[in-house]
Protein backbone atom coordinates (compact mmCIF):
# COMPACT_ATOMS: atom_id res chain seq x y z
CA UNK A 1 14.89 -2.59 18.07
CA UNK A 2 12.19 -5.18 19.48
CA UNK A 3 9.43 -5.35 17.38
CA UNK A 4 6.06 -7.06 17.39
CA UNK A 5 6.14 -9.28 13.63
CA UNK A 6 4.95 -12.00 11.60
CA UNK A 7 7.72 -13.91 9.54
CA UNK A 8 6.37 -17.30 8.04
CA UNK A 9 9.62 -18.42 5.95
CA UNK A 10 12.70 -20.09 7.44
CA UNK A 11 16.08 -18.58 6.38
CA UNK A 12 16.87 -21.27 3.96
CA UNK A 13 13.62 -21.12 2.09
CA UNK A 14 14.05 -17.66 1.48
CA UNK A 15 17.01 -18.30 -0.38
CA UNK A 16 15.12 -21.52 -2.08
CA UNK A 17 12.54 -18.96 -3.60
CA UNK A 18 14.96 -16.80 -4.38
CA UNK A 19 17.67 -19.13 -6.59
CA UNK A 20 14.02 -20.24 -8.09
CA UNK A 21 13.00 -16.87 -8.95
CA UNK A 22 16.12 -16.11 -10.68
CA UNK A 23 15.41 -19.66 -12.47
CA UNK A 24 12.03 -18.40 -13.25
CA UNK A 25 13.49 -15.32 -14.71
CA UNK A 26 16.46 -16.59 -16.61
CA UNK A 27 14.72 -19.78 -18.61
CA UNK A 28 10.88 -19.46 -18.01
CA UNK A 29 11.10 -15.27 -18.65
CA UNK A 30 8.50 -12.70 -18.63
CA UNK A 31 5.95 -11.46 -21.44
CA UNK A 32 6.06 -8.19 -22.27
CA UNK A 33 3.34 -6.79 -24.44
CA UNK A 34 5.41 -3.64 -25.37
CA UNK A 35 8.17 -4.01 -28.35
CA UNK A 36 9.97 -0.53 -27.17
CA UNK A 37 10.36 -2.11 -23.39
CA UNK A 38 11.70 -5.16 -25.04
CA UNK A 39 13.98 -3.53 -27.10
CA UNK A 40 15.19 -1.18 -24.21
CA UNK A 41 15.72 -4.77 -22.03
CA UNK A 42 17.39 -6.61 -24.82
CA UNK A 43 20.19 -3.00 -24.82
CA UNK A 44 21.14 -4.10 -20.70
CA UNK A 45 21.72 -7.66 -21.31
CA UNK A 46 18.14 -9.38 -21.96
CA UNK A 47 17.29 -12.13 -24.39
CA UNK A 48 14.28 -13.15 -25.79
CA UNK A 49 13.31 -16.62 -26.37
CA UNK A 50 12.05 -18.54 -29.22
CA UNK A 51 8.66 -17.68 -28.29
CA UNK A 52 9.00 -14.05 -27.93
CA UNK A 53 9.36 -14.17 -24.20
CA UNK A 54 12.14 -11.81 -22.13
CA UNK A 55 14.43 -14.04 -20.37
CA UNK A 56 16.46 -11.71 -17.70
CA UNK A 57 19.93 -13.35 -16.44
CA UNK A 58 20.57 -13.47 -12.97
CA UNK A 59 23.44 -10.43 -13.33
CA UNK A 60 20.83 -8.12 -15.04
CA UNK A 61 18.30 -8.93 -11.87
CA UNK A 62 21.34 -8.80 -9.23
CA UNK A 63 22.34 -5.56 -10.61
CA UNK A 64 19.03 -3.77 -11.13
CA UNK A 65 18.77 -5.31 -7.23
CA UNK A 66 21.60 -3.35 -5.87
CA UNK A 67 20.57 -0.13 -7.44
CA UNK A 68 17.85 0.58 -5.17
CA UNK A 69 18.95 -2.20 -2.22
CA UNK A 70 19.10 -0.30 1.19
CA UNK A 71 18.37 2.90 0.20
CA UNK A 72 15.78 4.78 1.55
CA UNK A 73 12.63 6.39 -0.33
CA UNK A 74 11.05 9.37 0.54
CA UNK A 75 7.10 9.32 -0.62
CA UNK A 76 6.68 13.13 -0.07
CA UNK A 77 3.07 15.23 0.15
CA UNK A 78 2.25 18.69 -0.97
CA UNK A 79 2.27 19.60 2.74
CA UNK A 80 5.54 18.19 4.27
CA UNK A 81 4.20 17.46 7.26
CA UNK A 82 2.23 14.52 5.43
CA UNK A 83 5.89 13.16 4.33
CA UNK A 84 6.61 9.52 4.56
CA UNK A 85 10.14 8.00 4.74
CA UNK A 86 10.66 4.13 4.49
CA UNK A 87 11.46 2.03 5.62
CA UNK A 88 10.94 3.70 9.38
CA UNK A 89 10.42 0.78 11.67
CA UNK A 90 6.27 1.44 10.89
CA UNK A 91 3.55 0.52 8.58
CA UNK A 92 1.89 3.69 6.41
CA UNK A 93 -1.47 2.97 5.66
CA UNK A 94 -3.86 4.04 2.73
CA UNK A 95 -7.08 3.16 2.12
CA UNK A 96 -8.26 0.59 -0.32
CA UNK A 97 -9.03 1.35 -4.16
CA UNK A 98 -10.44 1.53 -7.57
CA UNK A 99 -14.00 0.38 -5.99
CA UNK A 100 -16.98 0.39 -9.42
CA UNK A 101 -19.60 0.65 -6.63
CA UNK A 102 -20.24 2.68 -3.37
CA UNK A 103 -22.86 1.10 -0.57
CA UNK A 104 -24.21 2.83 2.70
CA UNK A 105 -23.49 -0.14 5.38
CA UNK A 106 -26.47 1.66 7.26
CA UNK A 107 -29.67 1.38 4.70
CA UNK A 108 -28.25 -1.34 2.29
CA UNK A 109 -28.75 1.48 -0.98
CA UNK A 110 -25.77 1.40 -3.20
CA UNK A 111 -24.73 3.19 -6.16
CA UNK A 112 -22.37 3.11 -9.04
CA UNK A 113 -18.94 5.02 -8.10
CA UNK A 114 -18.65 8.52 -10.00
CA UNK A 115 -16.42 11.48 -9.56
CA UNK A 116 -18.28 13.08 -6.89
CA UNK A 117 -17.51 9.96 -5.09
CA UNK A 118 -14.14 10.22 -5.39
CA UNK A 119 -14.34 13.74 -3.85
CA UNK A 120 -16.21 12.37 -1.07
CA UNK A 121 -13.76 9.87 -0.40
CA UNK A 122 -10.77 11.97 -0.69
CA UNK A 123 -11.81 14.92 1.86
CA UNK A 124 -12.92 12.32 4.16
CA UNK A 125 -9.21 10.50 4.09
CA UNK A 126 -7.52 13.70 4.09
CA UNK A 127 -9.02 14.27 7.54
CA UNK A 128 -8.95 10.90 9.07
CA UNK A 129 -5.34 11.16 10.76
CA UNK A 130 -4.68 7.36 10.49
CA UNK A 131 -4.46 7.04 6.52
CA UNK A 132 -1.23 8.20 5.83
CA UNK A 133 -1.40 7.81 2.24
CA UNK A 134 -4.37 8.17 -0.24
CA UNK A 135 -5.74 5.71 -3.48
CA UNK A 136 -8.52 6.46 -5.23
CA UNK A 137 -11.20 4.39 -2.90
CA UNK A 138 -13.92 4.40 -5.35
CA UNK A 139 -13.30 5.15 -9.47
CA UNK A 140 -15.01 7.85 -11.55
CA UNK A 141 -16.35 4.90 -13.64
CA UNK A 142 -18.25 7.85 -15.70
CA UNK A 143 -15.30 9.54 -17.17
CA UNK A 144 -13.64 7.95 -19.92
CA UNK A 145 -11.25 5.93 -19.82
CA UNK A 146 -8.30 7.63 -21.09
CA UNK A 147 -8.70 10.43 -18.65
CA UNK A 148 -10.43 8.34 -15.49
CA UNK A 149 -7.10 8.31 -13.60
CA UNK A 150 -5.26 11.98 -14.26
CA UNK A 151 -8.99 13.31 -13.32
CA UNK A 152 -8.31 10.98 -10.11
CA UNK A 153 -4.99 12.29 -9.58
CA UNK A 154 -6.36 16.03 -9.95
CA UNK A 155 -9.09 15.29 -7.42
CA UNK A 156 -6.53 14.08 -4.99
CA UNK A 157 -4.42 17.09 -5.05
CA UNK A 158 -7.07 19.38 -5.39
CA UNK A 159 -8.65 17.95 -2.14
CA UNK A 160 -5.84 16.54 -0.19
CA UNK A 161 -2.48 17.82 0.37
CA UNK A 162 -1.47 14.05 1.66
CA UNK A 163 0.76 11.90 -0.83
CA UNK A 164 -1.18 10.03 -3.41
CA UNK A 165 -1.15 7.06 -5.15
CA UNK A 166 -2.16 6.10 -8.02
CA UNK A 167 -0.97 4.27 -11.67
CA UNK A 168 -0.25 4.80 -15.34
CA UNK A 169 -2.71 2.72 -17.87
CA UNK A 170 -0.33 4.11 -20.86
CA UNK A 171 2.86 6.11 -21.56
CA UNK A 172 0.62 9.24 -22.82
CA UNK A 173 -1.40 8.97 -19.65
CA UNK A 174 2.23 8.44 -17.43
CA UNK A 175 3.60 12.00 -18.93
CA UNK A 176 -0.10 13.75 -18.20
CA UNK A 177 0.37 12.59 -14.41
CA UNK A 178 3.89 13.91 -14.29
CA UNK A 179 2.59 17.22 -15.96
CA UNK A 180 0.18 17.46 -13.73
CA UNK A 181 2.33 16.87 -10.26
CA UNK A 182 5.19 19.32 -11.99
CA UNK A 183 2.79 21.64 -11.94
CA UNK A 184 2.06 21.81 -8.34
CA UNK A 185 5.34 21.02 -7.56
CA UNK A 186 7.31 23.75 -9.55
CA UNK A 187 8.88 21.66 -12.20
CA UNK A 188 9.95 18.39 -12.89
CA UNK A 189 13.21 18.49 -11.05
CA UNK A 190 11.50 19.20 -7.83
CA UNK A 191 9.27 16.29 -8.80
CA UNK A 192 11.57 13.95 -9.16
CA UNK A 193 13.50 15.50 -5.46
CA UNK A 194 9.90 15.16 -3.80
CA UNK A 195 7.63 13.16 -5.65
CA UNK A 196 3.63 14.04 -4.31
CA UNK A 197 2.46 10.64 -6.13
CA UNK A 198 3.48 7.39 -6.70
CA UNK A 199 2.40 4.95 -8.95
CA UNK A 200 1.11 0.80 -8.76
CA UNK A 201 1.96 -0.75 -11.64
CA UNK A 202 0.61 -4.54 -11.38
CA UNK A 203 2.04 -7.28 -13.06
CA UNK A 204 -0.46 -9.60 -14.72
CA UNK A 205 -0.37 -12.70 -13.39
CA UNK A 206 1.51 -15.10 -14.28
CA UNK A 207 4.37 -13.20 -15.52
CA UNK A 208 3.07 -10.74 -17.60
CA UNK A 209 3.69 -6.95 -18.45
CA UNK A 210 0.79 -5.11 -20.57
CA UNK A 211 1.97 -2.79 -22.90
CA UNK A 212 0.65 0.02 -21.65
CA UNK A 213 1.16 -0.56 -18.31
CA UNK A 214 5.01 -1.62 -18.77
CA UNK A 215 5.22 2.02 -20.84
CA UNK A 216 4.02 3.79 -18.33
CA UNK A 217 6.35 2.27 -15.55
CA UNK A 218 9.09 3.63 -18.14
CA UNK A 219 8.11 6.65 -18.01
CA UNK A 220 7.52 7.28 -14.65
CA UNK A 221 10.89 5.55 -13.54
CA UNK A 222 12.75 8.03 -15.88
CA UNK A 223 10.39 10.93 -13.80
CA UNK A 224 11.68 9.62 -10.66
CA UNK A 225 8.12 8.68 -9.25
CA UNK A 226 8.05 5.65 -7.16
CA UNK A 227 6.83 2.47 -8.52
CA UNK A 228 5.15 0.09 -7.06
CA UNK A 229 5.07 -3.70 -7.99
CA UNK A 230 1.46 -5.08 -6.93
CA UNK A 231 1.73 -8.46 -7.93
CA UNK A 232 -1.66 -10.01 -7.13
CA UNK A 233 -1.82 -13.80 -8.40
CA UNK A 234 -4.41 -15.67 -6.99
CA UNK A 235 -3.19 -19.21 -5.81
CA UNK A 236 -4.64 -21.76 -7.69
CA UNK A 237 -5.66 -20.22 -10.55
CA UNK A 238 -3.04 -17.85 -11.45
CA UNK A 239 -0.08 -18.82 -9.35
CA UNK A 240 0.49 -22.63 -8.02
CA UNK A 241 -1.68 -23.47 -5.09
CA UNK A 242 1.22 -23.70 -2.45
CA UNK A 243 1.79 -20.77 -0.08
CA UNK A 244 5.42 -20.52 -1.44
CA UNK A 245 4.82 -21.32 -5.00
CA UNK A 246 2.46 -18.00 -4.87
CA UNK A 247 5.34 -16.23 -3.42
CA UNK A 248 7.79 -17.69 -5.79
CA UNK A 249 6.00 -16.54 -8.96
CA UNK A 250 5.25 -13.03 -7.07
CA UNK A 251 9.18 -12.74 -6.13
CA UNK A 252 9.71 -13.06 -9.37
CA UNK A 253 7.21 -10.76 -11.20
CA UNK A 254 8.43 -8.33 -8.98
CA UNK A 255 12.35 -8.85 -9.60
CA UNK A 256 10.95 -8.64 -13.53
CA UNK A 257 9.62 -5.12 -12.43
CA UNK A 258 12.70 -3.78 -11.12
CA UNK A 259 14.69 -4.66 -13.82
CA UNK A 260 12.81 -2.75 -15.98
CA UNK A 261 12.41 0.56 -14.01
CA UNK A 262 16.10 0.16 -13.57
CA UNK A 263 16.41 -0.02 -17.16
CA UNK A 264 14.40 2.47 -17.82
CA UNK A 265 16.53 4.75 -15.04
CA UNK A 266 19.34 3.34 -13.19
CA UNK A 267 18.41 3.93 -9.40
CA UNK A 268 14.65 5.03 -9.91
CA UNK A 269 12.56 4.79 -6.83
CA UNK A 270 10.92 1.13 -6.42
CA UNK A 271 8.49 -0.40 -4.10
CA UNK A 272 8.40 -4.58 -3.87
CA UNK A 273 4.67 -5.30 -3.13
CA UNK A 274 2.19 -8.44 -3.42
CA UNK A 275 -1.94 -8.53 -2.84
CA UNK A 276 -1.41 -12.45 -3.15
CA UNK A 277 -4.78 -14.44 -2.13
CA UNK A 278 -6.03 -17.72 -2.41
CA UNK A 279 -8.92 -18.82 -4.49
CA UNK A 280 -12.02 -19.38 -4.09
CA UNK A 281 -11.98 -22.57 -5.41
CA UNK A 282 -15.54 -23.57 -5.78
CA UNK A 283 -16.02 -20.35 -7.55
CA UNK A 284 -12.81 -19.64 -8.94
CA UNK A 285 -13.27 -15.75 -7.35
CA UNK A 286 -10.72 -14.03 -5.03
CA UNK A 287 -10.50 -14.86 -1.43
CA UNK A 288 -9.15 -12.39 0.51
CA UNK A 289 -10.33 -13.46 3.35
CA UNK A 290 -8.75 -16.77 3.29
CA UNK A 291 -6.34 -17.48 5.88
CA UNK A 292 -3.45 -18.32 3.41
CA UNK A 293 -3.46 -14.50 2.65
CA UNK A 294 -2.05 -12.48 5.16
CA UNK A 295 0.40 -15.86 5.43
CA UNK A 296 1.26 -14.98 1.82
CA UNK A 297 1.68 -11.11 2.48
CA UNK A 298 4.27 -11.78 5.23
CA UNK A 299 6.36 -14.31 3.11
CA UNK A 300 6.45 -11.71 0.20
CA UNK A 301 7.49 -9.19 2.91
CA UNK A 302 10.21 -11.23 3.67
CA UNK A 303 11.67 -11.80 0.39
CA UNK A 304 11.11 -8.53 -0.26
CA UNK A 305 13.71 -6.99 2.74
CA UNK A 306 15.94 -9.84 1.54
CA UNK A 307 16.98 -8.03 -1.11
CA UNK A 308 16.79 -4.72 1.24
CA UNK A 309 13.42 -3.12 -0.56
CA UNK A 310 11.03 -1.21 0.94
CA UNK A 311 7.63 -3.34 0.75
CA UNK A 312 4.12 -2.80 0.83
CA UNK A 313 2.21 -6.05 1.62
CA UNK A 314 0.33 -5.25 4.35
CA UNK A 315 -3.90 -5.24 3.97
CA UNK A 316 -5.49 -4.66 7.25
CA UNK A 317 -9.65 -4.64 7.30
CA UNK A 318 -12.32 -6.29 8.75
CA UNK A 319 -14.42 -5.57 5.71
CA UNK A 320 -18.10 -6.46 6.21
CA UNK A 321 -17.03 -7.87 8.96
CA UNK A 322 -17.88 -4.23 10.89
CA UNK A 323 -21.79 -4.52 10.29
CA UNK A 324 -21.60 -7.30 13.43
CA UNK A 325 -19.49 -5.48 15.57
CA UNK A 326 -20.61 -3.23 18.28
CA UNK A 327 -17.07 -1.58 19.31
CA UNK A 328 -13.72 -0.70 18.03
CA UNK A 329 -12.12 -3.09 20.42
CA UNK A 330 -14.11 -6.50 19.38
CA UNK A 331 -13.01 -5.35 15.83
CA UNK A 332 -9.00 -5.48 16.76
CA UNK A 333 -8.30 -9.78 16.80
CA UNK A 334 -9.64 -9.49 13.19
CA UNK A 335 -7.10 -6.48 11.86
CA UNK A 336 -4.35 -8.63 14.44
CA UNK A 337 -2.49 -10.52 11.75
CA UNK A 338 -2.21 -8.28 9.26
CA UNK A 339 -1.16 -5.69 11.85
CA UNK A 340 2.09 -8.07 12.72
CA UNK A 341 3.04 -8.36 9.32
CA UNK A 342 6.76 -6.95 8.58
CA UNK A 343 5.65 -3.95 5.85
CA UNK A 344 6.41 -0.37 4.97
CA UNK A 345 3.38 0.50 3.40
CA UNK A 346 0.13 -1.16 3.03
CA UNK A 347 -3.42 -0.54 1.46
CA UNK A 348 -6.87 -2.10 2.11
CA UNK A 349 -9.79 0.30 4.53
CA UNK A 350 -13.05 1.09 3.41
CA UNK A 351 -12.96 -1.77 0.87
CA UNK A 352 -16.13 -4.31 0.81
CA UNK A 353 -16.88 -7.51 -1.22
CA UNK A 354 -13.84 -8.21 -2.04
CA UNK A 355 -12.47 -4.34 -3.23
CA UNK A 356 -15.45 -3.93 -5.54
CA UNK A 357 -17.36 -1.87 -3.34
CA UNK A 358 -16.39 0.99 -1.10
CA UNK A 359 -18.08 2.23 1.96
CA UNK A 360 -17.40 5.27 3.09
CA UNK A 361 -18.25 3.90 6.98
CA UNK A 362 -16.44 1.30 6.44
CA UNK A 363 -13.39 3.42 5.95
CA UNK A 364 -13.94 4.74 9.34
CA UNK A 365 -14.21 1.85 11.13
CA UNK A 366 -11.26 0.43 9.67
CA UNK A 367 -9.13 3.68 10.24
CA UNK A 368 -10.39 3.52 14.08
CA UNK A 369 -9.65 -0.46 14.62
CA UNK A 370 -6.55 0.09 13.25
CA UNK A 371 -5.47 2.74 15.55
CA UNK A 372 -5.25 -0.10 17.98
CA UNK A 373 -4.47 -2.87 16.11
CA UNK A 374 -1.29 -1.35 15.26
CA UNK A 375 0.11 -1.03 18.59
CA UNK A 376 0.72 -4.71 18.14
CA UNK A 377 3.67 -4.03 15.72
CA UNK A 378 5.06 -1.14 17.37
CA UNK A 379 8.35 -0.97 18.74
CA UNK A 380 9.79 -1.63 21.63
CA UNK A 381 13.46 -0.59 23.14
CA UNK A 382 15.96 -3.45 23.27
CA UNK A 383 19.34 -1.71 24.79
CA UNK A 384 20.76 -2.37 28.08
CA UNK A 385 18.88 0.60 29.70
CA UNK A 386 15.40 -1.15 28.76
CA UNK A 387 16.40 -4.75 29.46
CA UNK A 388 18.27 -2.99 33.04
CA UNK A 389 20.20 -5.89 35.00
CA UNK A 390 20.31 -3.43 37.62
CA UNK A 391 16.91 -3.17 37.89
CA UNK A 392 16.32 -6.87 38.43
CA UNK A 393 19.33 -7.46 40.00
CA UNK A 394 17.94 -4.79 42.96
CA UNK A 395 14.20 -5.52 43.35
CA UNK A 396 15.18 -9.55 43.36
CA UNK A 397 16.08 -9.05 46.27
CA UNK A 398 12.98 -7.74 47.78
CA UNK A 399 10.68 -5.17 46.70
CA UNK A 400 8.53 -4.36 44.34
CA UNK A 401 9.47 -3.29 40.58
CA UNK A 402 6.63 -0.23 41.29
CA UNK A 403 8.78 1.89 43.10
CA UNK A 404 11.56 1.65 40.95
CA UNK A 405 12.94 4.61 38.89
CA UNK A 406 12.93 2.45 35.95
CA UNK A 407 9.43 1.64 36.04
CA UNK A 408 8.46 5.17 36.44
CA UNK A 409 10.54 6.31 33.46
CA UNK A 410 9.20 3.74 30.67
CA UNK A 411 5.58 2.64 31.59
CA UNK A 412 3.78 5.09 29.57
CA UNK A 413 5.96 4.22 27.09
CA UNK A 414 5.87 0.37 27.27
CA UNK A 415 2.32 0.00 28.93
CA UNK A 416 -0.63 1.78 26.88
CA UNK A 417 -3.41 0.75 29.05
CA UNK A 418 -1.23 2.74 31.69
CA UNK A 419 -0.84 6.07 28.96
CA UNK A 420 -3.94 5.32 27.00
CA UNK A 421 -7.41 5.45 29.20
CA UNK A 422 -9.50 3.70 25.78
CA UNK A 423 -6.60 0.90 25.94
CA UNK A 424 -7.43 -0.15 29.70
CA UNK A 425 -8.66 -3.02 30.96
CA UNK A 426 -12.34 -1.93 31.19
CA UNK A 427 -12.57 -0.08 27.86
CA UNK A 428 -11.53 -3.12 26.26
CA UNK A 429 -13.81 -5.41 27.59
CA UNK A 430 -16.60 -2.64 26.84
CA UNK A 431 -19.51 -4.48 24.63
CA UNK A 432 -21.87 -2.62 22.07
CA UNK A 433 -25.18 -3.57 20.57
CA UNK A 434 -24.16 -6.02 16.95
CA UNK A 435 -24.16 -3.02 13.84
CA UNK A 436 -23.35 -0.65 16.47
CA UNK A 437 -20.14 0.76 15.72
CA UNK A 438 -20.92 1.11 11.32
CA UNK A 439 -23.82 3.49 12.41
CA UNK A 440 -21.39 5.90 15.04
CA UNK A 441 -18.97 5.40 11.77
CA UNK A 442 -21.37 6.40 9.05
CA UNK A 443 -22.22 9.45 10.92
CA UNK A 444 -18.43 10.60 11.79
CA UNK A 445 -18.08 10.06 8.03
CA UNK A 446 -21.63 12.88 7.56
CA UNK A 447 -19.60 14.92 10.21
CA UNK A 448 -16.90 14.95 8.53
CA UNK A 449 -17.96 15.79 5.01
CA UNK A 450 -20.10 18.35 6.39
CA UNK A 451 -20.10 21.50 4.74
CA UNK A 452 -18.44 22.67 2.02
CA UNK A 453 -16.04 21.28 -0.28
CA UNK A 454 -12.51 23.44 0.44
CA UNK A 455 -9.68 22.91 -2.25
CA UNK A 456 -6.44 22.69 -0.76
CA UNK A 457 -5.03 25.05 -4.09
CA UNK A 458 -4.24 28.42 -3.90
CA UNK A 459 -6.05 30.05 -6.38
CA UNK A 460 -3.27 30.07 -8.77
CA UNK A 461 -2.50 26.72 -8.35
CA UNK A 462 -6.38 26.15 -9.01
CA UNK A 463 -6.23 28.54 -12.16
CA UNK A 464 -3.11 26.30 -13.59
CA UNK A 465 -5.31 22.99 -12.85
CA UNK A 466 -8.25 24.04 -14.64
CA UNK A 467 -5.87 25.25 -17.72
CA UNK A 468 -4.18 21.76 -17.82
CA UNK A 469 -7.49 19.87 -18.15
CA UNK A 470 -8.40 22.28 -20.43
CA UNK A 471 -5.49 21.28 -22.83
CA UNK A 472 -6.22 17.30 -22.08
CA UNK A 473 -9.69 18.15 -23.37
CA UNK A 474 -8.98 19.87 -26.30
CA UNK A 475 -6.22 17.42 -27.46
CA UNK A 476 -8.17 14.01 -26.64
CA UNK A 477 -11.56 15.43 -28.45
């Protein structure tokens, strides 16, 4: 199958980063800030060095490699309808996340990010039909921390019935999440056949496992919930500068993070993923703007379906970018890149200066440039029926291709300024007044969180909820 794509490394240098990975793995090792995952890594063939580090040799990564290589992974959502199978020949998208502040584009007033936020944010991506996926855009910074994210997780499902998400700070907080889910999935073993959430569990860059976080991603591996490597170095500071050093040291953190969900549970469901970025380096700060990063993204990508993983590594947004456009369409050459990278999944709308804010207009525009930016990456039919010799064989000879049969059977499907009236040639050359299109987003974002607030529980499901939070309460004081 054609397909519109992005690949940046040449066959040989993905198998240069990959015998280096291994390298990195084998004699450089990982830190793991958890003596119970180190333990359970030394029982399937791990070492650890003088200095305490986990060196993993290359059969341990090769084999935790082929338990998951090729196979597909269903992400599935309360309301099947919302499922997503990968890899599918598509890229799923989510909004961004974990935002501390939330700013109105329009008036310039901004707030610190609180539960009712989060509720906000969740009924509006529940009804925008291109987020396929939800994060928490914006955290309930007031709640404390050791209940921030399973009061997250219960406002997703309470308020979405799309798949969510979301990540483990701790092995206690890991086995609240999959309480939670089993509850509104009927058990654990239908959890682990559909899993409604999944979880990112980053590496720390460079090469580094928290202990909480590297519990967690035990724990949810042996739950069967999906786990998703975000490595995020940023090049320069916490990776080497070069585009394929970054992706190197992010091949490898992720390899690290395979081998220990397959440790933890031989086949669990795993995600390779990167948010590489250069630096900012008169600042020091993240970049993701920079040029190098979608570059970065696709290389990751790459190694990533080397080893036949699904990926998430795409990051499409034009970020504050929107507040000087006037239409959807001059917003689509800045989503264009990321569009054509090669990814299952990927994360990133609604997020301003640099993922620390969240606008909920800015969500909106993303989600609406994106509904055209993607058409770049779709695909395209490559059998002898599409290509059709005969086709060109008879209208060389004279005529014109519009009266063939063949035309009339694929141009709607091949031509989407022939199917699509907002794709044509006048729509896109349409121009708006600069700021115009955050102010028609901000208020599709008012129409859309108009009214009241409608859980998507039955009323037993709601009664359980409130009973489980009940118990967190009582048993975390």
């Amino acid at each position: 199958m054609a397909r519109g794509r992005m690949e940046v490394l040449e066959r040989d240098e993905v198998e240069r980063i990959d015998t280096i990975s291994l390298k990195i793995l084998a004699e450089v090792g990982v830190s793991i800030r958890s003596e119970r995952v180190c333990v359970m890594l030394e029982e399937q063939g791990c070492a650890r060095s003088r200095d305490g580090r986990v060196l993993m040799p290359e059969e341990v990564v090769r084999s935790a490699v082929s338990n998951r290589s090729g196979r597909a992974l269903l992400l599935a959502a309360r309301d099947k309808r919302h499922d997503i199978v990968i890899p599918s020949g598509r890229t799923f998208m989510a909004n961004g996340g974990e935002a501390v502040y939330v700013k109105n584009l329009v008036t310039g007033e901004s707030h610190r990010s609180t539960l009712d936020d989060v509720i906000d944010f969740t009924v509006l991506e529940d009804k925008l039909p291109q987020v396929d996926f939800l994060w928490t855009m914006s955290g309930a910074t007031e709640q404390p921390p050791h209940i921030k994210e399973i009061k997250e997780l219960g406002m997703a499902f309470k308020f979405s019935t799309k798949h969510y998400q979301g990540g483990a700070l701790s092995a206690e907080q890991a086995k609240e999440m999959i309480g939670l889910a089993a509850l509104l999935s009927g058990g654990e073993k239908e959890l682990e056949r559909r899993p409604i959430f999944s979880a990112t569990q980053c590496p720390i860059s460079p090469l580094t496992f928290e202990e909480g976080v590297a519990e967690g991603q035990v724990e949810l591996a042996k739950a069967g919930i999906p786990v998703v490597a975000m490595s995020a170095p940023i090049a320069g500071i916490t990776s080497p500068v070069t585009l394929t050093g970054t992706v190197a040291q992010t091949n490898a953190e992720n390899l690290a993070s395979l081998v220990i969900s397959q440790a933890a549970s031989k086949g669990a469901p795993f995600i390779y993923s990167s948010d590489s970025s250069p630096a900012d380096m008169k600042t020091g700060s993240i970049d993701y703007g920079g040029i190098e990063a979608p570059l970065m993204h696709a290389a990751c990508g790459q190694m990533g379906r080397h080893y036949g993983l699904p990926t998430m590594v795409a990051g499409p947004t034009v970020a504050e970018a929107s507040m000087h456009l006037g239409t959807v369409q001059e917003g689509v050459p800045l989503m264009l890149v990321e569009a054509l990278i090669d990814s299952d999944l990927g994360s990133s709308f609604g997020g301003i200066d640099n993922a620390l804010g969240a606008s909920l207009e800015q969500l909106v525009a993303d989600a609406w440039i994106w509904e055209y930016a993607r058409e770049f990456s779709r695909n395209f039919r490559g059998d002898d029926d599409a290509v059709s010799y005969e086709t060109i064989r008879a209208t060389a000879r004279g005529g014109s291709y519009l009266s063939q049969p063949h035309t009339m059977k694929n141009f709607r499907r091949e031509n989407l300024a022939a199917a699509r009236p907002e794709m044509a040639p006048a729509a896109r050359d349409a121009t708006g007044t600069r700021g115009e299109l955050v102010k028609r987003a901000r208020a599709e974002a008012e129409r859309l969180l108009g009214g009241p607030r409608e859980p998507c529980l039955s009323k037993e499901e709601a009664r359980d909820m409130d009973g489980f939070f009940e118990r967190i309460s009582a048993r975390t004081g």
